[in-house]
C-alpha atoms as a PDB file:
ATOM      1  CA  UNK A   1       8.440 -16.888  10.286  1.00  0.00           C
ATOM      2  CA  UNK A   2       5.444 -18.248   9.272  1.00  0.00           C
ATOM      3  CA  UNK A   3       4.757 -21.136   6.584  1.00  0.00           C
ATOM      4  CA  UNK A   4       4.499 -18.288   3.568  1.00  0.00           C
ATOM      5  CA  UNK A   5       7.688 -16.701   5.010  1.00  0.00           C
ATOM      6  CA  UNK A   6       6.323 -13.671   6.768  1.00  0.00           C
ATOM      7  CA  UNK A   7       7.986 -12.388   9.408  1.00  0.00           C
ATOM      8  CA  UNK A   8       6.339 -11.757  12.686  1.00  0.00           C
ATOM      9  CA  UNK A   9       7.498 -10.237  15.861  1.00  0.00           C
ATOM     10  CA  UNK A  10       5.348 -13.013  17.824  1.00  0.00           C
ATOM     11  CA  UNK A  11       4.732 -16.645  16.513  1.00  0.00           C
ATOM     12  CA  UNK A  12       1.810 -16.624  14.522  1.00  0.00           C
ATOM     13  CA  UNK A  13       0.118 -19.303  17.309  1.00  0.00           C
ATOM     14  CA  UNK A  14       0.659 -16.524  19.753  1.00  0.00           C
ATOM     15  CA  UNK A  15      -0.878 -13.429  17.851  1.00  0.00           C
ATOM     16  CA  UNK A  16      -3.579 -12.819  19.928  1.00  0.00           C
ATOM     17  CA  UNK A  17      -2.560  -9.313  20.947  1.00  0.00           C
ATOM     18  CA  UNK A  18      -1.450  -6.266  18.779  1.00  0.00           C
ATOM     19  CA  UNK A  19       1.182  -7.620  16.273  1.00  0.00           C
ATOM     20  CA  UNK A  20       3.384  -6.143  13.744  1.00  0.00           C
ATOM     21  CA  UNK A  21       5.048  -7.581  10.690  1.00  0.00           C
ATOM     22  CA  UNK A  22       8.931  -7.499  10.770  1.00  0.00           C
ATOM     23  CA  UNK A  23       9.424  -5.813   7.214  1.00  0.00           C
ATOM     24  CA  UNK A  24       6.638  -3.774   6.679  1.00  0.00           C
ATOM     25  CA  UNK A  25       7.143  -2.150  10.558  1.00  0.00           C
ATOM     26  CA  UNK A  26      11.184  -1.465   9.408  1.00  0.00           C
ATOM     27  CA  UNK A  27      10.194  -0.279   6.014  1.00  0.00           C
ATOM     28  CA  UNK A  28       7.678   2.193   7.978  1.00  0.00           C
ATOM     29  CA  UNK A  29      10.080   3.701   9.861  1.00  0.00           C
ATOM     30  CA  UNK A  30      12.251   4.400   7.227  1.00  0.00           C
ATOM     31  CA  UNK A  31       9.113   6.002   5.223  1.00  0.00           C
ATOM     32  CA  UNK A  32       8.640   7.972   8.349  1.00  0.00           C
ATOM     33  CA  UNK A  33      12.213   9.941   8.130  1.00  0.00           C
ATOM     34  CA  UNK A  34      10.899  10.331   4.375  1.00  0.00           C
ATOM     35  CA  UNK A  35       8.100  11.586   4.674  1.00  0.00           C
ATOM     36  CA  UNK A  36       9.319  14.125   7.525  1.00  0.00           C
ATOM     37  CA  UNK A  37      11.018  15.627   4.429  1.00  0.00           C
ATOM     38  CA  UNK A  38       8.363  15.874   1.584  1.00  0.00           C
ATOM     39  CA  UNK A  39       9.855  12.825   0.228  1.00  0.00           C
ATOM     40  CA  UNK A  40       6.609  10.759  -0.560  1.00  0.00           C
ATOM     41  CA  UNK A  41       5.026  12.941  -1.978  1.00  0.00           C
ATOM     42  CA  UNK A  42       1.984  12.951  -3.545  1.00  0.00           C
ATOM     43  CA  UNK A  43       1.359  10.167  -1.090  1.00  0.00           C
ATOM     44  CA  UNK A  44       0.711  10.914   2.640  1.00  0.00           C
ATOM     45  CA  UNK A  45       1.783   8.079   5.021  1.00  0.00           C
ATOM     46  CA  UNK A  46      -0.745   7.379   7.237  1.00  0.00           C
ATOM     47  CA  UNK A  47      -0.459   5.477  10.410  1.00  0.00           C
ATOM     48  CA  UNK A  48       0.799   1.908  10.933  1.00  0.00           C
ATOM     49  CA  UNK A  49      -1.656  -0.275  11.293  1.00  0.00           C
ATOM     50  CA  UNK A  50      -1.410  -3.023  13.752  1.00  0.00           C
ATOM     51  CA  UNK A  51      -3.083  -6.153  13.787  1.00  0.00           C
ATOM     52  CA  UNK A  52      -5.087  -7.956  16.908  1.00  0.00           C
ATOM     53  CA  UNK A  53      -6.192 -11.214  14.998  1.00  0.00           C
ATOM     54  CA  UNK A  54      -4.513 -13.895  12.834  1.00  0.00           C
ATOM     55  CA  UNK A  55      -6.999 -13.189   9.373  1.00  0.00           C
ATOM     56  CA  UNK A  56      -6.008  -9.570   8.949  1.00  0.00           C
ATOM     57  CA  UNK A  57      -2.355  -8.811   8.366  1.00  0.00           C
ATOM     58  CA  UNK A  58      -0.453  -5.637   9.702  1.00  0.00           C
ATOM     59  CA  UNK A  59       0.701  -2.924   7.350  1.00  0.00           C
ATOM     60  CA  UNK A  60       1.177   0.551   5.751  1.00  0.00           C
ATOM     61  CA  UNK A  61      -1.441   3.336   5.111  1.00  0.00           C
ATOM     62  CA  UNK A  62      -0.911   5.542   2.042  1.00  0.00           C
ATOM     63  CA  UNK A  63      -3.288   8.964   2.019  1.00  0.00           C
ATOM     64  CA  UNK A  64      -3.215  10.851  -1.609  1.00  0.00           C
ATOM     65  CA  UNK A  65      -5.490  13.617  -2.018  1.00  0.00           C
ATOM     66  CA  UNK A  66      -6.641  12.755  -5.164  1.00  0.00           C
ATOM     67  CA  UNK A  67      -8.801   9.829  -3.690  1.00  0.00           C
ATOM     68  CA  UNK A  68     -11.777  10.608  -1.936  1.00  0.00           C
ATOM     69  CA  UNK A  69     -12.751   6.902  -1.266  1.00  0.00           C
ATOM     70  CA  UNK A  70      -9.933   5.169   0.076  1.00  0.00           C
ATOM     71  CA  UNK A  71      -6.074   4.720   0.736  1.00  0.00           C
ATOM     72  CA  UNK A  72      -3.338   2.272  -0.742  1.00  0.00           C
ATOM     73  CA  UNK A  73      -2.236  -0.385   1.838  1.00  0.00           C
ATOM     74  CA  UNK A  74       1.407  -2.522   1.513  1.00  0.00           C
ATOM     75  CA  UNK A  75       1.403  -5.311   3.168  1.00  0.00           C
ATOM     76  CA  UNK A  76       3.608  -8.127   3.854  1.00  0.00           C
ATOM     77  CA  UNK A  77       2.647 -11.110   1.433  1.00  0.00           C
ATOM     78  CA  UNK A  78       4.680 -14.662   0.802  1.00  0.00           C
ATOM     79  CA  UNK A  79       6.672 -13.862  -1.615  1.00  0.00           C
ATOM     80  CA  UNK A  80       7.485  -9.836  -0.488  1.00  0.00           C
ATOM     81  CA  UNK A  81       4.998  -7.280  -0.635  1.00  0.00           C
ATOM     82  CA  UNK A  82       1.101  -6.175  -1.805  1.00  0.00           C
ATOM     83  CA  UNK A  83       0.462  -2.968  -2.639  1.00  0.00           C
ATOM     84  CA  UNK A  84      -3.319  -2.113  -3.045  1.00  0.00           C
ATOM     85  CA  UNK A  85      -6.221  -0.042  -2.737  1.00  0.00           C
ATOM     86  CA  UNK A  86      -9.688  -1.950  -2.365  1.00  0.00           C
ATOM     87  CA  UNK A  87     -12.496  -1.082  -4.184  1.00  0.00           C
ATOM     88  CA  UNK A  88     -15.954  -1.326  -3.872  1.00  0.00           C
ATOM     89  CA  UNK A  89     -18.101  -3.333  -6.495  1.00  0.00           C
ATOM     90  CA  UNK A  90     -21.218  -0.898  -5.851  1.00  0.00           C
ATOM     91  CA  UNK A  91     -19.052   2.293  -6.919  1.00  0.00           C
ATOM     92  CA  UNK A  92     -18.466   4.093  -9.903  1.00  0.00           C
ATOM     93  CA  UNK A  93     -14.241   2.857 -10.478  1.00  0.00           C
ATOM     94  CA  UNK A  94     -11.895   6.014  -9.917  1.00  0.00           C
ATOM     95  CA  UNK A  95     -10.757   6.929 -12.782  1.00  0.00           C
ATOM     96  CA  UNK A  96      -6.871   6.847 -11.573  1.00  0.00           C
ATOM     97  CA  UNK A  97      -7.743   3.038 -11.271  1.00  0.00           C
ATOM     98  CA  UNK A  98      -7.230   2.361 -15.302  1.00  0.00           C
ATOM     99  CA  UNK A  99      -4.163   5.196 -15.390  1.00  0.00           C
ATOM    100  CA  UNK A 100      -2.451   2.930 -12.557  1.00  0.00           C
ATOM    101  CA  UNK A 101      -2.807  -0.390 -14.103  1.00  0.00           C
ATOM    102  CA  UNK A 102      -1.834   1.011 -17.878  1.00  0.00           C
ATOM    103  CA  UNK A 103       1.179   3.050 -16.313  1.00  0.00           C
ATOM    104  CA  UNK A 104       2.569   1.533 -12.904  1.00  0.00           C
ATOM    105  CA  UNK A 105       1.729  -1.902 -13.559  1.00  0.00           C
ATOM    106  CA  UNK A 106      -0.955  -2.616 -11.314  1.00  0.00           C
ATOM    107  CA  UNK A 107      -3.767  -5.179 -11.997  1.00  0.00           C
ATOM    108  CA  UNK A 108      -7.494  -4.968 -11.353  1.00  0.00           C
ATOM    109  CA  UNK A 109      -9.715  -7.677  -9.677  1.00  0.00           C
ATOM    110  CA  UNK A 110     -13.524  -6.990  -8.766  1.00  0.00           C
ATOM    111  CA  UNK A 111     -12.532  -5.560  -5.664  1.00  0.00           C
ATOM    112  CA  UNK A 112      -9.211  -4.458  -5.453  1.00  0.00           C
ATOM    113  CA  UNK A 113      -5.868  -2.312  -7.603  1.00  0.00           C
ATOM    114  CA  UNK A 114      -3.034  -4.222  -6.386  1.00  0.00           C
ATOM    115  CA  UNK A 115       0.804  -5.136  -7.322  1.00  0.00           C
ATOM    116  CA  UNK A 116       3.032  -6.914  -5.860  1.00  0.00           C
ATOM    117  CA  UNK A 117       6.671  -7.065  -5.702  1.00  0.00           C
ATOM    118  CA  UNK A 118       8.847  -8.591  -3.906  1.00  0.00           C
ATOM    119  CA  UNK A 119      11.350  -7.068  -0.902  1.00  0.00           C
ATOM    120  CA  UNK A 120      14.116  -5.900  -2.910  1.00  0.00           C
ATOM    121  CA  UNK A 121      11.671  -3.806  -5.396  1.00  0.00           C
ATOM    122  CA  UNK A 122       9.746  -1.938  -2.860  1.00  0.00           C
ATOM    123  CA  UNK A 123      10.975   1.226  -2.942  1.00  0.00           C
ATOM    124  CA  UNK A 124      10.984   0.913  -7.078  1.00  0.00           C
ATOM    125  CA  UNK A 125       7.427   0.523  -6.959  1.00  0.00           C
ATOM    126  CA  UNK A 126       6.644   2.803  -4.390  1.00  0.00           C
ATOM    127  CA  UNK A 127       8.485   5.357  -6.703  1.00  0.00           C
ATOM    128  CA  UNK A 128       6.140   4.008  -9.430  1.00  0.00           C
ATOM    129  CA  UNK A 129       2.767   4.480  -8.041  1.00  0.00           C
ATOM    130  CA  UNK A 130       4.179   8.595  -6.613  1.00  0.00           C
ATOM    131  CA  UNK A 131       4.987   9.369 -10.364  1.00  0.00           C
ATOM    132  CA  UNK A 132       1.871   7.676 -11.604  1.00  0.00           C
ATOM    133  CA  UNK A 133      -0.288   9.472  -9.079  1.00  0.00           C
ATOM    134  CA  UNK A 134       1.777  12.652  -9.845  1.00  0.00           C
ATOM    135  CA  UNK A 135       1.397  12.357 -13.790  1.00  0.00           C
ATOM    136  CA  UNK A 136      -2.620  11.558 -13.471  1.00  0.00           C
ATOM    137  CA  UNK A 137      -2.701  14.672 -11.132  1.00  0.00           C
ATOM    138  CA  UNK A 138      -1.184  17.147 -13.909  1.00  0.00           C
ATOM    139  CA  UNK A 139      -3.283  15.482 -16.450  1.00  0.00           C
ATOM    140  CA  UNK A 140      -6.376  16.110 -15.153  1.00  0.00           C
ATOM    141  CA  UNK A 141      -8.834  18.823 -15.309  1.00  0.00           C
ATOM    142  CA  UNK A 142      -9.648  20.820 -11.993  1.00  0.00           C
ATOM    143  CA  UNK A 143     -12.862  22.612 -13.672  1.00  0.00           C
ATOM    144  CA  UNK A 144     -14.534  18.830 -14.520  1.00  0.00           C
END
């Protein structure tokens, strides 16, 4: 465990070779039984992503089809978990950015839609941003 209480398979002196994080790596797993079944859906899990250097942190990899640009990433963070989706300052904003931060409680910085939550509320928010996702989906208008 490091100083911000992340949990690491390998001290975090010693991650100089591919690395996971303890909770995020579990919680993948189980999303991986889930997903087998349709259960994530609208979200697609994507691949876990494993880290080979100390600045960039091992996580999760959420597809939805709704976003052409990019994917939401949960990470381990000190106090639980960051969900996000980065954003780039030169683009026009998706317009399921606002709809996420007015209905799943996500906030906005210049470059990225994130939330975080701690270890306990995981699946709670993960439920959150599906149903968000889901309700912007049926709201908007295929033809525009």
């Amino acid at each position: 465990m490091d100083d911000y209480g992340t949990t690491y398979l390998l001290k975090r002196s010693q991650m100089n070779g591919a690395h996971v994080e303890l909770f995020t790596f579990r919680l993948y797993n189980e999303f991986c039984s889930e997903a087998a079944k349709g259960g994530l859906s609208p979200l697609k899990l994507m691949e876990y992503y494993i880290s080979t250097e100390t600045a960039i942190e091992p996580g999760i990899r959420f597809d939805w089809s709704g976003d052409k640009g990019g994917y939401f990433v949960l990470e381990g963070s000190k106090d639980g978990f960051v969900l996000y989706r980065s954003l780039n300052r030169d683009d026009d904003r998706p317009p399921f950015v606002d709809f996420l931060v007015e209905k799943a409680g996500f906030s906005l910085t210049d470059t990225r839609l994130k939330r975080k939550c701690l270890h306990a509320d995981i699946r709670h928010v993960i439920n959150e941003l599906r149903n968000a996702l889901a309700e912007f989906a049926e709201g908007e208008d295929p033809y525009v």
